[in-house]
Protein backbone atom coordinates (compact mmCIF):
# COMPACT_ATOMS: atom_id res chain seq x y z
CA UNK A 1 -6.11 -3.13 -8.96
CA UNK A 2 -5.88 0.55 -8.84
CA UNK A 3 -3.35 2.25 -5.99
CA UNK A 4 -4.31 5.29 -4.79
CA UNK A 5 -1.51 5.77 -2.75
CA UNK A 6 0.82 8.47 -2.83
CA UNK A 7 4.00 6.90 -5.56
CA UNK A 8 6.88 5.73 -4.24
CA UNK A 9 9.83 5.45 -3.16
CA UNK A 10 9.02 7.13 -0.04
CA UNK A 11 11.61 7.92 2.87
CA UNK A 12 12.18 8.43 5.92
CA UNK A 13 13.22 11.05 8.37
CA UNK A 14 16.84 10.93 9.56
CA UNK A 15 17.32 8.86 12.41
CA UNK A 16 16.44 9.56 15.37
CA UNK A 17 12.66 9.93 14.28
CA UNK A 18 11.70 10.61 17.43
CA UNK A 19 12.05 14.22 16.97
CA UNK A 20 10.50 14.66 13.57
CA UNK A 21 8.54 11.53 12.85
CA UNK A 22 7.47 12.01 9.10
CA UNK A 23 7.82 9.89 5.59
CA UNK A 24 7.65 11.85 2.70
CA UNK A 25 8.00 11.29 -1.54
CA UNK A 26 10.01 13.39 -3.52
CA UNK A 27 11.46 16.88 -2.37
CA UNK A 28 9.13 18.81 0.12
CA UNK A 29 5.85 16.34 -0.49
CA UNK A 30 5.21 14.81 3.29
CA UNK A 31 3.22 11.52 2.44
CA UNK A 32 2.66 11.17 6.52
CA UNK A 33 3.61 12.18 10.23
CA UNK A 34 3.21 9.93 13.15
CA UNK A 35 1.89 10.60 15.89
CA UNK A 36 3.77 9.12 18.96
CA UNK A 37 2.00 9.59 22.11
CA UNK A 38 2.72 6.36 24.04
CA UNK A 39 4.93 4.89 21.94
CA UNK A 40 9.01 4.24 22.73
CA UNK A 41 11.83 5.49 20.76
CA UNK A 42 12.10 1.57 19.05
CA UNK A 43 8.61 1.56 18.19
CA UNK A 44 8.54 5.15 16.69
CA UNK A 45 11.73 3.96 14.39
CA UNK A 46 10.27 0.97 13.58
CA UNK A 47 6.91 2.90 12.75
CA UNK A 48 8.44 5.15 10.67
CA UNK A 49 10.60 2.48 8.72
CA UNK A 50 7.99 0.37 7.87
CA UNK A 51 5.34 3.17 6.95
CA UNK A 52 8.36 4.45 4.23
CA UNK A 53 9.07 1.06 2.77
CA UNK A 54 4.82 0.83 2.09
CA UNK A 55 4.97 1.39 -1.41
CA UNK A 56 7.69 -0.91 -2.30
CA UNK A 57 6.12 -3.87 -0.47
CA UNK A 58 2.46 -2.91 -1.86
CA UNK A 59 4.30 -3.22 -5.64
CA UNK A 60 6.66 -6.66 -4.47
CA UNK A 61 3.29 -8.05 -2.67
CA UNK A 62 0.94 -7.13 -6.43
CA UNK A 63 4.10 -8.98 -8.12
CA UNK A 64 4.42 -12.00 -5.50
CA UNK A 65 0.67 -12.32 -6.10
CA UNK A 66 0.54 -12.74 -10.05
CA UNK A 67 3.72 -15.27 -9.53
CA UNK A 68 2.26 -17.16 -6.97
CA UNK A 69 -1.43 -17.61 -8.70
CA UNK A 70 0.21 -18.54 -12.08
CA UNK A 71 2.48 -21.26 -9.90
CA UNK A 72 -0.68 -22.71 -8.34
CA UNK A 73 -2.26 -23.23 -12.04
CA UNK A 74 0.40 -24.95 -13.01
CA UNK A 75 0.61 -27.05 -9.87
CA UNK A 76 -3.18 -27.63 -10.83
CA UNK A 77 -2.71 -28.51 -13.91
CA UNK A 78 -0.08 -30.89 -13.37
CA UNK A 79 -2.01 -33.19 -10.54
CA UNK A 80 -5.57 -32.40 -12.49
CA UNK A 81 -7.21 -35.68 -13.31
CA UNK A 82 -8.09 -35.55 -17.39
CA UNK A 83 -10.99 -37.53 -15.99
CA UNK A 84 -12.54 -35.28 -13.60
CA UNK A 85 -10.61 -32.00 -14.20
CA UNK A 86 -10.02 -31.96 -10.47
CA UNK A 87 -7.08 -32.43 -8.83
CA UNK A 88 -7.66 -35.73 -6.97
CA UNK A 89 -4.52 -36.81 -5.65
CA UNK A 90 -3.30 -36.24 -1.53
CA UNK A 91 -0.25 -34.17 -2.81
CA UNK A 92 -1.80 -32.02 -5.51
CA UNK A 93 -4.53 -31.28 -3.19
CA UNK A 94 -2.34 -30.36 -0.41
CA UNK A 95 -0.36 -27.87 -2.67
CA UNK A 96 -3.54 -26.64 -4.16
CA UNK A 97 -4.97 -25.36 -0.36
CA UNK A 98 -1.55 -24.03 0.19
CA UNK A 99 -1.65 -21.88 -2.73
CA UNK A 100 -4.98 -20.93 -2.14
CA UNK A 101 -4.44 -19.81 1.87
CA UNK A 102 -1.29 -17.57 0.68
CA UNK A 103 -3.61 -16.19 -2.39
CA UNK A 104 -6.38 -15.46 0.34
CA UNK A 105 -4.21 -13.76 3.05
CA UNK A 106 -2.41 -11.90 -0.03
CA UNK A 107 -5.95 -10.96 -1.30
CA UNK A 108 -6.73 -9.64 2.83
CA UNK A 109 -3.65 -7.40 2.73
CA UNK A 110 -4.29 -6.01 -0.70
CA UNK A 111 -7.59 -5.05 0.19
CA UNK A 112 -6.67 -3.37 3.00
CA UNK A 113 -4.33 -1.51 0.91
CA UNK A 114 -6.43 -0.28 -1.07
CA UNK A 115 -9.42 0.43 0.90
CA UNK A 116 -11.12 -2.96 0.29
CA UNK A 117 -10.67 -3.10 -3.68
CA UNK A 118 -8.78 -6.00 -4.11
């Protein structure tokens, strides 16, 4: 998966960001402003907060993705039937879809990261 994205850490405008709503990376490199037409003083903060921590979630989320697929194999591969090589039993199956809905909403977010290259 290839980021784009401007490298992190970004950060934040001193609080309150209401008067100069911006994020930036590094010294005098403004990653983004926000616009805040509309919006009240705890939703421009929050804005602004969560729009800094961006990269470090994107990174955490890549990381929480390659942990949680290589849990689910091993979930498979404990409840796979040598049989079959399906996973047949209730619980196995159970974890299994679980994994798989957490690895598909993961997948969602990362694509819309990254402009649908997940």
């Amino acid at each position: 998966m290839i980021a784009k994205h401007t490298p992190g850490p970004w950060h934040r405008n001193i609080r309150p960001a209401s008067k100069y709503p911006v994020v930036w990376a590094g010294r005098n490199k403004h990653v983004l402003a926000v616009k805040t037409i509309g919006l009240t003083d705890d939703e421009i903060e929050g804005n602004i907060t969560l729009a800094a921590a961006a990269p470090d979630m994107f990174d955490a989320l890549v990381a929480a993705r390659v942990m949680i697929a290589e849990d689910r194999a091993c979930v498979f591969a404990g409840h796979m039937s040598f049989e079959t090589g399906e996973v047949e039993d209730d619980l196995g199956k159970a974890a299994v879809q679980s994994y798989d809905a957490v690895l598909q909403q993961i997948d969602a977010a990362l694509a819309n990261a990254t402009g649908g290259q997940a």
